[in-house]
PDB file of N, CA and C in Angstrom:
ATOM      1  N   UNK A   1      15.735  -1.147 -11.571  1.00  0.00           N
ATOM      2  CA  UNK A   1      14.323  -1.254 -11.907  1.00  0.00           C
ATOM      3  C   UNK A   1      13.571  -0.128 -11.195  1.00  0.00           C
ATOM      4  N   UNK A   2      12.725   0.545 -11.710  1.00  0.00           N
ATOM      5  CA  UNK A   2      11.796   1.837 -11.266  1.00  0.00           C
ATOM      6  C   UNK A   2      10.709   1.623 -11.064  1.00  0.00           C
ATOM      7  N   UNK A   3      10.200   1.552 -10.118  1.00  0.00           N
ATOM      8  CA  UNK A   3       8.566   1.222 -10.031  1.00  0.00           C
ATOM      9  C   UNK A   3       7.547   2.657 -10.623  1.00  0.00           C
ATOM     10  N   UNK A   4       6.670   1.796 -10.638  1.00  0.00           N
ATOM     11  CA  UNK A   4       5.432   2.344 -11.542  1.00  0.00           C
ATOM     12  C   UNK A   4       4.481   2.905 -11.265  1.00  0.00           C
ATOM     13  N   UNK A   5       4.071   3.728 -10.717  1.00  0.00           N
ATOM     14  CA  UNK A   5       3.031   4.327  -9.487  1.00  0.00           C
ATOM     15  C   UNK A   5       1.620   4.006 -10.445  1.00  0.00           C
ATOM     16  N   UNK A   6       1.189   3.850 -11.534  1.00  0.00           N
ATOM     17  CA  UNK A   6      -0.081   3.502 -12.033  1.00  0.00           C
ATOM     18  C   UNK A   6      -0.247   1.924 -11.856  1.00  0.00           C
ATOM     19  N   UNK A   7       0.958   0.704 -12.305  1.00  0.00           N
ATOM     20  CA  UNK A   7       0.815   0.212 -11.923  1.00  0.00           C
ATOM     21  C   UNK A   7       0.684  -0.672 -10.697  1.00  0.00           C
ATOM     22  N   UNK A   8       1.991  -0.151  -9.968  1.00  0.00           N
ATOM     23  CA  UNK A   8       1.183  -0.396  -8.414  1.00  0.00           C
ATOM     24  C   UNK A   8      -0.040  -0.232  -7.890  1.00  0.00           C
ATOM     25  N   UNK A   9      -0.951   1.170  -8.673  1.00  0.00           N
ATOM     26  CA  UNK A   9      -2.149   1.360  -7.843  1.00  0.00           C
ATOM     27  C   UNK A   9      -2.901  -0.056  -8.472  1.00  0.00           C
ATOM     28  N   UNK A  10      -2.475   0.272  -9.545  1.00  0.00           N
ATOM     29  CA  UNK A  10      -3.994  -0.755 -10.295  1.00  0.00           C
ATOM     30  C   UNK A  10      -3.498  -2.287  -9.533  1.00  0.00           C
ATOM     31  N   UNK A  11      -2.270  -2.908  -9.737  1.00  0.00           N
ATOM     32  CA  UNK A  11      -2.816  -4.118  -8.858  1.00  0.00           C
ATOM     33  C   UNK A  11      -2.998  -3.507  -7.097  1.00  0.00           C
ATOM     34  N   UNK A  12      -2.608  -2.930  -6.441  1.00  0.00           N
ATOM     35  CA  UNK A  12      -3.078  -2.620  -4.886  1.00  0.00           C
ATOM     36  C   UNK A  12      -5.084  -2.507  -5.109  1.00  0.00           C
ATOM     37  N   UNK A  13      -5.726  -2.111  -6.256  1.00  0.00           N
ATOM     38  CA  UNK A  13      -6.704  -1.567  -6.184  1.00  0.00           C
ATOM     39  C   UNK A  13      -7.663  -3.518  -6.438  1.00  0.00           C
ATOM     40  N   UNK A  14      -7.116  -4.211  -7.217  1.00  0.00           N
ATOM     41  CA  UNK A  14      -7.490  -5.074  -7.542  1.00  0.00           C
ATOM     42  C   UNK A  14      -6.959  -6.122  -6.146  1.00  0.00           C
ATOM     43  N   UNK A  15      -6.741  -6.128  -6.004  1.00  0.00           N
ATOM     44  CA  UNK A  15      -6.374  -7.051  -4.782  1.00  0.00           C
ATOM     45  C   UNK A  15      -7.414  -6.402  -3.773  1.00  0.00           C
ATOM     46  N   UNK A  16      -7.341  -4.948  -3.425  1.00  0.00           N
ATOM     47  CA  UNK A  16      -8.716  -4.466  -2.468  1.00  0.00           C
ATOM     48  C   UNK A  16      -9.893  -4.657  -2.951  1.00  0.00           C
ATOM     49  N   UNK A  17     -10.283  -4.508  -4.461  1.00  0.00           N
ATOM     50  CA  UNK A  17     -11.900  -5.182  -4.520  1.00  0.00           C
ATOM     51  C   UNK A  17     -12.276  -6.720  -4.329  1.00  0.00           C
ATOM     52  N   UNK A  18     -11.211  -7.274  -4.691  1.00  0.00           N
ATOM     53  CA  UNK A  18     -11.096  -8.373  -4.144  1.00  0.00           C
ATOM     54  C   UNK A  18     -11.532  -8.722  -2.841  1.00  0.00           C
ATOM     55  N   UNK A  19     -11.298  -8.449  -1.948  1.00  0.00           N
ATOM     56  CA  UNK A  19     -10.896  -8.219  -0.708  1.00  0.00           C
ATOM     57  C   UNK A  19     -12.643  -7.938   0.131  1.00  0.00           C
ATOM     58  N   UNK A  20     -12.567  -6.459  -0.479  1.00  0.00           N
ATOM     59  CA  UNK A  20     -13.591  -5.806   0.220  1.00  0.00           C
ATOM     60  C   UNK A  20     -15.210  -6.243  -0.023  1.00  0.00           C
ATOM     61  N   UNK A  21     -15.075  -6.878  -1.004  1.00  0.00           N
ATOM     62  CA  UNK A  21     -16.587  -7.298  -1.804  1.00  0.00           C
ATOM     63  C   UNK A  21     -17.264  -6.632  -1.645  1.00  0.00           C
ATOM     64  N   UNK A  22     -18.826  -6.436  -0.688  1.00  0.00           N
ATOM     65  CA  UNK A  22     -19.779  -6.307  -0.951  1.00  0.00           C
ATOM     66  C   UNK A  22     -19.524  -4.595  -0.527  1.00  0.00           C
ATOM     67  N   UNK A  23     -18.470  -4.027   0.042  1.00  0.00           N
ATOM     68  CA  UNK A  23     -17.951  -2.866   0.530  1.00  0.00           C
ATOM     69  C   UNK A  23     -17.372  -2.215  -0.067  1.00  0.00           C
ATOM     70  N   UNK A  24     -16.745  -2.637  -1.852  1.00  0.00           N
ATOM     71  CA  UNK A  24     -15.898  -1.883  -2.544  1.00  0.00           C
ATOM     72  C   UNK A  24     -16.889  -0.828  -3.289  1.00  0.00           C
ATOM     73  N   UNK A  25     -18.025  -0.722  -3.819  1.00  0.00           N
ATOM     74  CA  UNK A  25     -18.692   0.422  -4.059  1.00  0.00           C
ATOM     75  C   UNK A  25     -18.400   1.633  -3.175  1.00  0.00           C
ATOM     76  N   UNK A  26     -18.515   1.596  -1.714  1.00  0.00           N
ATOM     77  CA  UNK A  26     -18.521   2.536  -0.704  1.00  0.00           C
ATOM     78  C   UNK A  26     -17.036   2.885  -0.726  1.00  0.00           C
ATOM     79  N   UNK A  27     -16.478   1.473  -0.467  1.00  0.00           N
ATOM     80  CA  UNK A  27     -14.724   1.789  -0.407  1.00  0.00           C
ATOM     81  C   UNK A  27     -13.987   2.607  -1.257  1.00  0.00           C
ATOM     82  N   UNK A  28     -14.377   2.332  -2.293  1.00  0.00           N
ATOM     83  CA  UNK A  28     -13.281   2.647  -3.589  1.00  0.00           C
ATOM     84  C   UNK A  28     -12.488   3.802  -3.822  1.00  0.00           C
ATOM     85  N   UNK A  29     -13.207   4.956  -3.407  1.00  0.00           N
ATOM     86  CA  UNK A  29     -13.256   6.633  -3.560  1.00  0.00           C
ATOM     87  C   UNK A  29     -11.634   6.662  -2.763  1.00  0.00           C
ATOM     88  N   UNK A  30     -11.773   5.810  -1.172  1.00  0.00           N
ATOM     89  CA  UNK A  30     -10.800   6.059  -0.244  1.00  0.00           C
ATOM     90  C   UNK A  30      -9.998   4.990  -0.463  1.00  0.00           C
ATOM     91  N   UNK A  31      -9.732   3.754  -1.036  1.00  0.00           N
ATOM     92  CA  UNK A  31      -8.847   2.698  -1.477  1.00  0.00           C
ATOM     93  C   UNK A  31      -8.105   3.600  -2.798  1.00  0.00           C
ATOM     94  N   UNK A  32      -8.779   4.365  -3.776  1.00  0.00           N
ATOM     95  CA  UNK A  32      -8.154   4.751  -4.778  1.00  0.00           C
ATOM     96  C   UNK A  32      -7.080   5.799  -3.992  1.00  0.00           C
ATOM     97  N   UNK A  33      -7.528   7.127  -3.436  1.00  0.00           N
ATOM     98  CA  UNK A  33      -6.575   7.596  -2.913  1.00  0.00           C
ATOM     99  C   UNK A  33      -5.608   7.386  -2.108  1.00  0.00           C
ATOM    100  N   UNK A  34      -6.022   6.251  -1.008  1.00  0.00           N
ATOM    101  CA  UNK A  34      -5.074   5.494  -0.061  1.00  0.00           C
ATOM    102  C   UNK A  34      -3.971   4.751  -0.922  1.00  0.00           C
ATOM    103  N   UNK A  35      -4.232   3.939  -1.947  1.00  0.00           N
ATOM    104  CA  UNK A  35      -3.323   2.963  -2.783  1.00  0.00           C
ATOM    105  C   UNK A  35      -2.281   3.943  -3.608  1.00  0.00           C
ATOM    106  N   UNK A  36      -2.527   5.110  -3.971  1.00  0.00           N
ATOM    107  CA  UNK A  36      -2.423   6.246  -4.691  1.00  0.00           C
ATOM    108  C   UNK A  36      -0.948   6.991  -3.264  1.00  0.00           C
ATOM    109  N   UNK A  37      -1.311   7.074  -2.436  1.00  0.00           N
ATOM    110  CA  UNK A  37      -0.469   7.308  -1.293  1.00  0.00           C
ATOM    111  C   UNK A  37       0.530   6.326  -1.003  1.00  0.00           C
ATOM    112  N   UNK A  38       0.104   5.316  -0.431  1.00  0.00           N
ATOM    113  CA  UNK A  38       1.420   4.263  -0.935  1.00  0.00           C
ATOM    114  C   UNK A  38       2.277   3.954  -2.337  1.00  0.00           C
ATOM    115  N   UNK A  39       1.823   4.003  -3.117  1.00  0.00           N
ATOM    116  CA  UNK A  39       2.692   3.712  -4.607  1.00  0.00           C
ATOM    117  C   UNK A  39       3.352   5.328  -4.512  1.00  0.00           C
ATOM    118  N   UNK A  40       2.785   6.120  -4.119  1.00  0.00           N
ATOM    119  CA  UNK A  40       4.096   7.553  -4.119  1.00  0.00           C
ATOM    120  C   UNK A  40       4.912   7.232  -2.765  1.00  0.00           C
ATOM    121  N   UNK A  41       4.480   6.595  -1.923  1.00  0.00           N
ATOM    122  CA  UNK A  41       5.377   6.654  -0.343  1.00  0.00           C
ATOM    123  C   UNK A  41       6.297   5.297  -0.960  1.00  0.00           C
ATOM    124  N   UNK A  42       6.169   4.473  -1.389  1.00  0.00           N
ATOM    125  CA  UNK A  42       6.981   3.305  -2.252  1.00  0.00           C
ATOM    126  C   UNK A  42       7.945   4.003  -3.397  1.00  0.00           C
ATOM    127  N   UNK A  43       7.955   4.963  -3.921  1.00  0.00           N
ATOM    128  CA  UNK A  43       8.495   5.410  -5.088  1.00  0.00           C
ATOM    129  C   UNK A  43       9.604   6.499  -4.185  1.00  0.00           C
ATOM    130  N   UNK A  44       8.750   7.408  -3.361  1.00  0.00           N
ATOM    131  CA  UNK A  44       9.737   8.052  -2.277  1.00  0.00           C
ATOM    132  C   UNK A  44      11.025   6.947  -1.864  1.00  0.00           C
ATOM    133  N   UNK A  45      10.841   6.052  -1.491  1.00  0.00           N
ATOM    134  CA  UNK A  45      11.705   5.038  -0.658  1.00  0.00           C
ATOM    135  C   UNK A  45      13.070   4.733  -1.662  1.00  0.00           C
ATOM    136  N   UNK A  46      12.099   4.372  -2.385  1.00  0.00           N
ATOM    137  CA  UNK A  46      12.871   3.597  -4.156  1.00  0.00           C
ATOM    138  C   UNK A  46      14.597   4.848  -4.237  1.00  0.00           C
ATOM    139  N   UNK A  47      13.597   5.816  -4.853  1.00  0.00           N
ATOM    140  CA  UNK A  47      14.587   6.739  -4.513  1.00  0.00           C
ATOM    141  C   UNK A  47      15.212   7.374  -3.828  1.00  0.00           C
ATOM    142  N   UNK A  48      15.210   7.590  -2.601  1.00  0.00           N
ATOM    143  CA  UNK A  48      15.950   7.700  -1.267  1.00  0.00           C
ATOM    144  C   UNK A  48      16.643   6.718  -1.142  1.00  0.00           C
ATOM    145  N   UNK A  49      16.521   5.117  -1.079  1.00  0.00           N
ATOM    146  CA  UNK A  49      17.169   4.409  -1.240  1.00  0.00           C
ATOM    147  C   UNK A  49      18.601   4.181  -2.386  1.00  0.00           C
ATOM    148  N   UNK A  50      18.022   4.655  -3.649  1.00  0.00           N
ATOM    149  CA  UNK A  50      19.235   4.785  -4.376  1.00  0.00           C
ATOM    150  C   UNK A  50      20.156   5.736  -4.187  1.00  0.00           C
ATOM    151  N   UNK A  51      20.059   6.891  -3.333  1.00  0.00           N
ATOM    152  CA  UNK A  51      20.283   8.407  -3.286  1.00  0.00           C
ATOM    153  C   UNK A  51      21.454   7.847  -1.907  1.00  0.00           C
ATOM    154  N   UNK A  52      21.169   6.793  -1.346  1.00  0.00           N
ATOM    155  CA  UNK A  52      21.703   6.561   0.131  1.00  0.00           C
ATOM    156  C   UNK A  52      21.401   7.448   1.019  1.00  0.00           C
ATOM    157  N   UNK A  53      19.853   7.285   1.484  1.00  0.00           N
ATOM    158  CA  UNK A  53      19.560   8.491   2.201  1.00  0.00           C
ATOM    159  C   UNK A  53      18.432   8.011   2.875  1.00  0.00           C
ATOM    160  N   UNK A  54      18.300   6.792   3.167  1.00  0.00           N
ATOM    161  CA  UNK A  54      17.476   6.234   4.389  1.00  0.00           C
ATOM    162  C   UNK A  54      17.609   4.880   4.465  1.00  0.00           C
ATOM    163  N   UNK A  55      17.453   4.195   5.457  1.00  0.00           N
ATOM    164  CA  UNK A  55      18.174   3.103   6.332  1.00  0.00           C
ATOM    165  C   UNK A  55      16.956   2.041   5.694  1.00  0.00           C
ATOM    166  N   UNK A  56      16.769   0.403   5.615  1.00  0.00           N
ATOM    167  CA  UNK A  56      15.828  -0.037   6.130  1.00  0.00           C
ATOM    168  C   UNK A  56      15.091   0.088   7.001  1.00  0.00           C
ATOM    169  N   UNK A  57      15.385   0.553   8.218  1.00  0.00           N
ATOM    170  CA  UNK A  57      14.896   0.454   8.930  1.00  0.00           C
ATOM    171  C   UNK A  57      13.602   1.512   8.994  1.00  0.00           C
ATOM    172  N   UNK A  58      14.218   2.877   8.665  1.00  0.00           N
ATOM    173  CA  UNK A  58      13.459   4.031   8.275  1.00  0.00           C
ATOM    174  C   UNK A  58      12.405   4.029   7.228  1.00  0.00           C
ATOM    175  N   UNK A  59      12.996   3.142   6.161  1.00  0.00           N
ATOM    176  CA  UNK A  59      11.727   2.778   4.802  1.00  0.00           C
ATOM    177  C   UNK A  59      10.822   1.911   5.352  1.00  0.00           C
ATOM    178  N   UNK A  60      11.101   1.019   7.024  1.00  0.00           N
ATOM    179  CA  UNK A  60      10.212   0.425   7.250  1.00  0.00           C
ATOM    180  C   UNK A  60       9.085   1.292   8.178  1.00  0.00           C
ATOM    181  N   UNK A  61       9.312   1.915   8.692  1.00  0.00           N
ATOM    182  CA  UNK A  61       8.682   3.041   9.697  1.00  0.00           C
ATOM    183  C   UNK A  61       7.953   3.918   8.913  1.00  0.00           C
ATOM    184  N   UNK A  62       8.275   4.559   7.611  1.00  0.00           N
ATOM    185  CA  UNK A  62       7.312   4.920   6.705  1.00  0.00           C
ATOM    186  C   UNK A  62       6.356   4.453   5.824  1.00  0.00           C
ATOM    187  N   UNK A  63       6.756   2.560   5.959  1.00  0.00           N
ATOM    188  CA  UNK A  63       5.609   2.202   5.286  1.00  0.00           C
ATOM    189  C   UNK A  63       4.500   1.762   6.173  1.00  0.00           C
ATOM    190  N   UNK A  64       5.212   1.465   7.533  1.00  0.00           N
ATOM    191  CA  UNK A  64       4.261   1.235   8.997  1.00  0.00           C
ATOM    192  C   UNK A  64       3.365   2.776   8.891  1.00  0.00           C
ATOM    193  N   UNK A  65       3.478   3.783   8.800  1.00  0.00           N
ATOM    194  CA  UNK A  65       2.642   4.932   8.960  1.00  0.00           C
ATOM    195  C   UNK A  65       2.421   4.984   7.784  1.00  0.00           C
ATOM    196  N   UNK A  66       1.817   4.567   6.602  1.00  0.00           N
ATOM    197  CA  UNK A  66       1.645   5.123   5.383  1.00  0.00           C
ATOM    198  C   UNK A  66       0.307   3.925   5.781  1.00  0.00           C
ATOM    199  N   UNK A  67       0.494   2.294   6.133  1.00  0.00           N
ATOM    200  CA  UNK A  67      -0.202   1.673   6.371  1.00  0.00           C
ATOM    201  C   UNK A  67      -1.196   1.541   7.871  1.00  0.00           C
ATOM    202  N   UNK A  68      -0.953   2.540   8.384  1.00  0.00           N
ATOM    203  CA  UNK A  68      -1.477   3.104   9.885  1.00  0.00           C
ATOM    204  C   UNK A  68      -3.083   4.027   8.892  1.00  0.00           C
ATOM    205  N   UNK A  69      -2.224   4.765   8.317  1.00  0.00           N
ATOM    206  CA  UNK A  69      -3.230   5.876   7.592  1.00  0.00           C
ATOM    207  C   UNK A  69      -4.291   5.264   6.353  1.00  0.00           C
ATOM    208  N   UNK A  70      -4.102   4.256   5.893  1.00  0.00           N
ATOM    209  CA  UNK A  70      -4.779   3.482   4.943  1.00  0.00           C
ATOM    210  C   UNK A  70      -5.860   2.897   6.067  1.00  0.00           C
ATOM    211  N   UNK A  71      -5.363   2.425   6.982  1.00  0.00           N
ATOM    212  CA  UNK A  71      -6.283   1.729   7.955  1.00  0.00           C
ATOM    213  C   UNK A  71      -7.144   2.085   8.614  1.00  0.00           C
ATOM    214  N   UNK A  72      -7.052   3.755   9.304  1.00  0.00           N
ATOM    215  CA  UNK A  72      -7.706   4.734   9.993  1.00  0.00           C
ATOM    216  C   UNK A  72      -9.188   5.351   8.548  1.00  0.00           C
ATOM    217  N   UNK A  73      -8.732   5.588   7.760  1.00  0.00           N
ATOM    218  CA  UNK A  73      -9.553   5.631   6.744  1.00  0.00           C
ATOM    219  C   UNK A  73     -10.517   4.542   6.096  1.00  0.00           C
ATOM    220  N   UNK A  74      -9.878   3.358   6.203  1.00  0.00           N
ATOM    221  CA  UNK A  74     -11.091   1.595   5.563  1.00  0.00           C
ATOM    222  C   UNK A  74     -12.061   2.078   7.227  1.00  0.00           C
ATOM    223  N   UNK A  75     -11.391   1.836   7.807  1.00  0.00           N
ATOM    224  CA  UNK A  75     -12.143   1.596   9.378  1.00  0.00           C
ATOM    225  C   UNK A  75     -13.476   2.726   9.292  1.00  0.00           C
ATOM    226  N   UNK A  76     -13.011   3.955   8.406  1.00  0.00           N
ATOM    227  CA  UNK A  76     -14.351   5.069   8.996  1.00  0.00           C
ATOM    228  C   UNK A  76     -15.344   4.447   7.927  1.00  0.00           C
ATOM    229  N   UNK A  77     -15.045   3.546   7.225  1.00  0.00           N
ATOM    230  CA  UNK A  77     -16.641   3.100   6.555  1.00  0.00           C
ATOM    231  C   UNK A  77     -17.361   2.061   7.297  1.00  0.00           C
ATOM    232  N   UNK A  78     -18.208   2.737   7.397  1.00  0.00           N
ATOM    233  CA  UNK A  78     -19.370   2.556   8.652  1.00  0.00           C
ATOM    234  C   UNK A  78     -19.859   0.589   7.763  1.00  0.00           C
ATOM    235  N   UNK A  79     -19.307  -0.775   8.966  1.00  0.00           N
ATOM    236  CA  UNK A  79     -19.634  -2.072   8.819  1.00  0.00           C
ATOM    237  C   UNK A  79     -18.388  -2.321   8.297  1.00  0.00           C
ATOM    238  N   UNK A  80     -17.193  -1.705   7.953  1.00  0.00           N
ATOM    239  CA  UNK A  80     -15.556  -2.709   7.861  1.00  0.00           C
ATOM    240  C   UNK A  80     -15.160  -2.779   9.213  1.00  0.00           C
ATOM    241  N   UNK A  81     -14.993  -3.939   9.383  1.00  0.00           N
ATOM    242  CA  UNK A  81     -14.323  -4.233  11.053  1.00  0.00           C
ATOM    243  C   UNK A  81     -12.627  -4.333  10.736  1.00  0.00           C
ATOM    244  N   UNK A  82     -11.641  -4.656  11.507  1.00  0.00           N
ATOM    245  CA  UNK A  82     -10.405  -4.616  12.032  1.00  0.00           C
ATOM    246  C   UNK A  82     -10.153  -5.503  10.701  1.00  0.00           C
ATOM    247  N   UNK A  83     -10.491  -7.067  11.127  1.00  0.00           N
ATOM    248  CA  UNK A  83      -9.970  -8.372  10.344  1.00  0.00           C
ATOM    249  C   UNK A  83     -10.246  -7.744   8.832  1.00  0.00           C
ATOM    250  N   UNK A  84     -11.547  -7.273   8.727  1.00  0.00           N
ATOM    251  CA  UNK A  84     -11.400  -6.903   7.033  1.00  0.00           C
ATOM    252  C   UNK A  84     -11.037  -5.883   6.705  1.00  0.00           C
ATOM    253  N   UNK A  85     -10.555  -4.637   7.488  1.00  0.00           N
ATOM    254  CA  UNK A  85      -9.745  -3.861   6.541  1.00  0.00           C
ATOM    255  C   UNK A  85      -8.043  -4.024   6.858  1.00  0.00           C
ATOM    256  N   UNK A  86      -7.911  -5.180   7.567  1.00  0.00           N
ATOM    257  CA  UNK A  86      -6.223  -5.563   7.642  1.00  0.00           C
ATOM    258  C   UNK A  86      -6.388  -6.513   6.670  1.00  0.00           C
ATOM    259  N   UNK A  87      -7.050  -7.222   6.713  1.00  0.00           N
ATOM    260  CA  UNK A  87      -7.009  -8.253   4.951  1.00  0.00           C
ATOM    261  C   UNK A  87      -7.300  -7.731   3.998  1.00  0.00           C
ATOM    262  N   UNK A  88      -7.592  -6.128   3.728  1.00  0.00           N
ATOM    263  CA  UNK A  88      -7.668  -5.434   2.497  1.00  0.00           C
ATOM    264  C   UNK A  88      -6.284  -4.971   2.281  1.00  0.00           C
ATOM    265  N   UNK A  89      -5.584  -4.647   3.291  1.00  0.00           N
ATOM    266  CA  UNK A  89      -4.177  -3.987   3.472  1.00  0.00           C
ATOM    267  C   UNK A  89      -3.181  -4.937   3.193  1.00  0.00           C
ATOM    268  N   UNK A  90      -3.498  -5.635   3.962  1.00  0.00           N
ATOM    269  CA  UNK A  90      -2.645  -7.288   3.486  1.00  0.00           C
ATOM    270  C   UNK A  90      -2.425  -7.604   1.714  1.00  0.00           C
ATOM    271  N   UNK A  91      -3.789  -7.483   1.348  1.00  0.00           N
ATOM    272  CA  UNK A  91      -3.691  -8.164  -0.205  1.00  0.00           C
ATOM    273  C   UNK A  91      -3.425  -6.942  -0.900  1.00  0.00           C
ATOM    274  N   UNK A  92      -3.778  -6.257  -0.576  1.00  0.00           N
ATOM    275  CA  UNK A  92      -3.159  -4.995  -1.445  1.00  0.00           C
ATOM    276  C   UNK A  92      -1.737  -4.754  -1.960  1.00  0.00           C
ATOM    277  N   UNK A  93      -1.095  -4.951  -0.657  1.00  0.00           N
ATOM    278  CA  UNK A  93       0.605  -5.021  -0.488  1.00  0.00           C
ATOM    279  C   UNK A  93       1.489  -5.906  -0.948  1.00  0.00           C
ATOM    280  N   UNK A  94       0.149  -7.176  -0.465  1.00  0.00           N
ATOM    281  CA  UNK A  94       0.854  -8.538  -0.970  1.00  0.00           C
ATOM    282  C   UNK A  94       1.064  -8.713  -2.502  1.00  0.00           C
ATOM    283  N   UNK A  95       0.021  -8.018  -3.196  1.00  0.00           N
ATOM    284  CA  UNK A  95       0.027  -8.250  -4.468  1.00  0.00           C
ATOM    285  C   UNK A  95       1.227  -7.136  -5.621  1.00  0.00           C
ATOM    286  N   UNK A  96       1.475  -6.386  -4.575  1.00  0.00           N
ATOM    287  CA  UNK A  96       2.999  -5.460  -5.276  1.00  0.00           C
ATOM    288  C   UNK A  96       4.354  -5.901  -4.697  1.00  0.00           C
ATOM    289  N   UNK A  97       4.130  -7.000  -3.244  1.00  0.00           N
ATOM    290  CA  UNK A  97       5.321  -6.943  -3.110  1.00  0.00           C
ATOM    291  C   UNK A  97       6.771  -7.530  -3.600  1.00  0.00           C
ATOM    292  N   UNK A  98       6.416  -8.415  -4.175  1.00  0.00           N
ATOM    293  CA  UNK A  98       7.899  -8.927  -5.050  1.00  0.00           C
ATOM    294  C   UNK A  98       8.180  -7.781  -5.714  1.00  0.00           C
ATOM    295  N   UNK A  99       7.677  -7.450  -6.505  1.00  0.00           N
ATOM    296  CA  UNK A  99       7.847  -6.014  -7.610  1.00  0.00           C
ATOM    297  C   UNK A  99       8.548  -4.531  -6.640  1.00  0.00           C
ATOM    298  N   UNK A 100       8.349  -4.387  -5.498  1.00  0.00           N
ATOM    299  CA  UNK A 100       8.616  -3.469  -4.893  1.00  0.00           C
ATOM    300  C   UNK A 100       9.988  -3.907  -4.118  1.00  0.00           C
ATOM    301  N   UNK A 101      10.255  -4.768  -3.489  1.00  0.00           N
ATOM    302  CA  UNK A 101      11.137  -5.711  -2.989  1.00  0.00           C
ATOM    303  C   UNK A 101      12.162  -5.740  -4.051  1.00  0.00           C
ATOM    304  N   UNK A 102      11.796  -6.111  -5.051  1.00  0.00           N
ATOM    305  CA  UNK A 102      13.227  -6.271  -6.237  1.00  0.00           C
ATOM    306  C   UNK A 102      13.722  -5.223  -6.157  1.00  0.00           C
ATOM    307  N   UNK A 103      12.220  -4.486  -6.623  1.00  0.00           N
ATOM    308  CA  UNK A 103      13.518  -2.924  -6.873  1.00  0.00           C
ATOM    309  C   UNK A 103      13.954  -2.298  -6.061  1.00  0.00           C
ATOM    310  N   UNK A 104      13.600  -1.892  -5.020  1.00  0.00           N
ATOM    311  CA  UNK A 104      14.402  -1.793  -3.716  1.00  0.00           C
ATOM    312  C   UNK A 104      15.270  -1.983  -3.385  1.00  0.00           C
ATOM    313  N   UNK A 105      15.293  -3.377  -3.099  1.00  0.00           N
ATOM    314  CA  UNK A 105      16.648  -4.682  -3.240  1.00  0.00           C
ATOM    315  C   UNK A 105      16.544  -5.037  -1.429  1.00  0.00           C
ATOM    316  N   UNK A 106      15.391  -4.712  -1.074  1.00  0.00           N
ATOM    317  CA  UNK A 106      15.052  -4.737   0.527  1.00  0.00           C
ATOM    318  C   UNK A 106      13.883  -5.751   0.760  1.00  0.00           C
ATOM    319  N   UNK A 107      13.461  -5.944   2.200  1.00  0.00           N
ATOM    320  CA  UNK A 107      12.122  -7.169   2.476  1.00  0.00           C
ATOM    321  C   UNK A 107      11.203  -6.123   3.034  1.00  0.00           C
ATOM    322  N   UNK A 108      10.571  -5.479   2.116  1.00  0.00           N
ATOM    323  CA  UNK A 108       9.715  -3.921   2.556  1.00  0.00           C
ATOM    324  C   UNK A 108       8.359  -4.708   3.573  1.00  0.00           C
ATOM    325  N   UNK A 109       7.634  -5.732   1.912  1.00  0.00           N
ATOM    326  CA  UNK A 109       6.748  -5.693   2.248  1.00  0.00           C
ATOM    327  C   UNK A 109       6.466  -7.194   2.273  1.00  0.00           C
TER     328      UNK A 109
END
């Protein structure tokens, strides 16, 4: 199974307006490109993984810094605190992860 980098963004993007409410106008610009960065750092993995060319452990360390950098970016909009841009990150992920997990064949996310 091959994941889908449009559809990953679009549910990661829908799970963050969700999320962000009264903040997704301001958010969106940097959720689109951030979600846009993970579904290619997820697709990187996918295939490295089939290639036999990185560990779990390593696909987990790149999605820890792919989700470091999503976070440093929600945070610079001036009134998202900690709890709400880790529960934007949370549902974002949460909402691709079976789909990413299958195809993998790993517990990414």
């Amino acid at each position: 199974m091959s994941l889908d980098t449009s559809a990953l963004v679009k549910d990661m993007l829908s799970a963050a307006k969700d999320n962000l409410g009264k903040f997704w106008k301001q958010a969106k610009p940097f959720a689109e490109n951030e979600t846009l960065n993970m579904a290619n750092k997820l697709l990187l993995i996918e295939k490295l993984k089939l290639e036999g060319k990185i560990s779990k452990e390593e696909a987990l360390l790149h999605i820890e810094i792919q989700k470091s950098a999503f976070r440093t970016v929600l945070l610079s909009i001036k009134g998202l605190g900690l709890i709400a841009v880790e529960g934007t990150i949370n549902a974002a992920l949460g909402a691709i992860a079976k789909v990413v997990n299958k195809a993998v064949g790993w517990g990414l996310l």
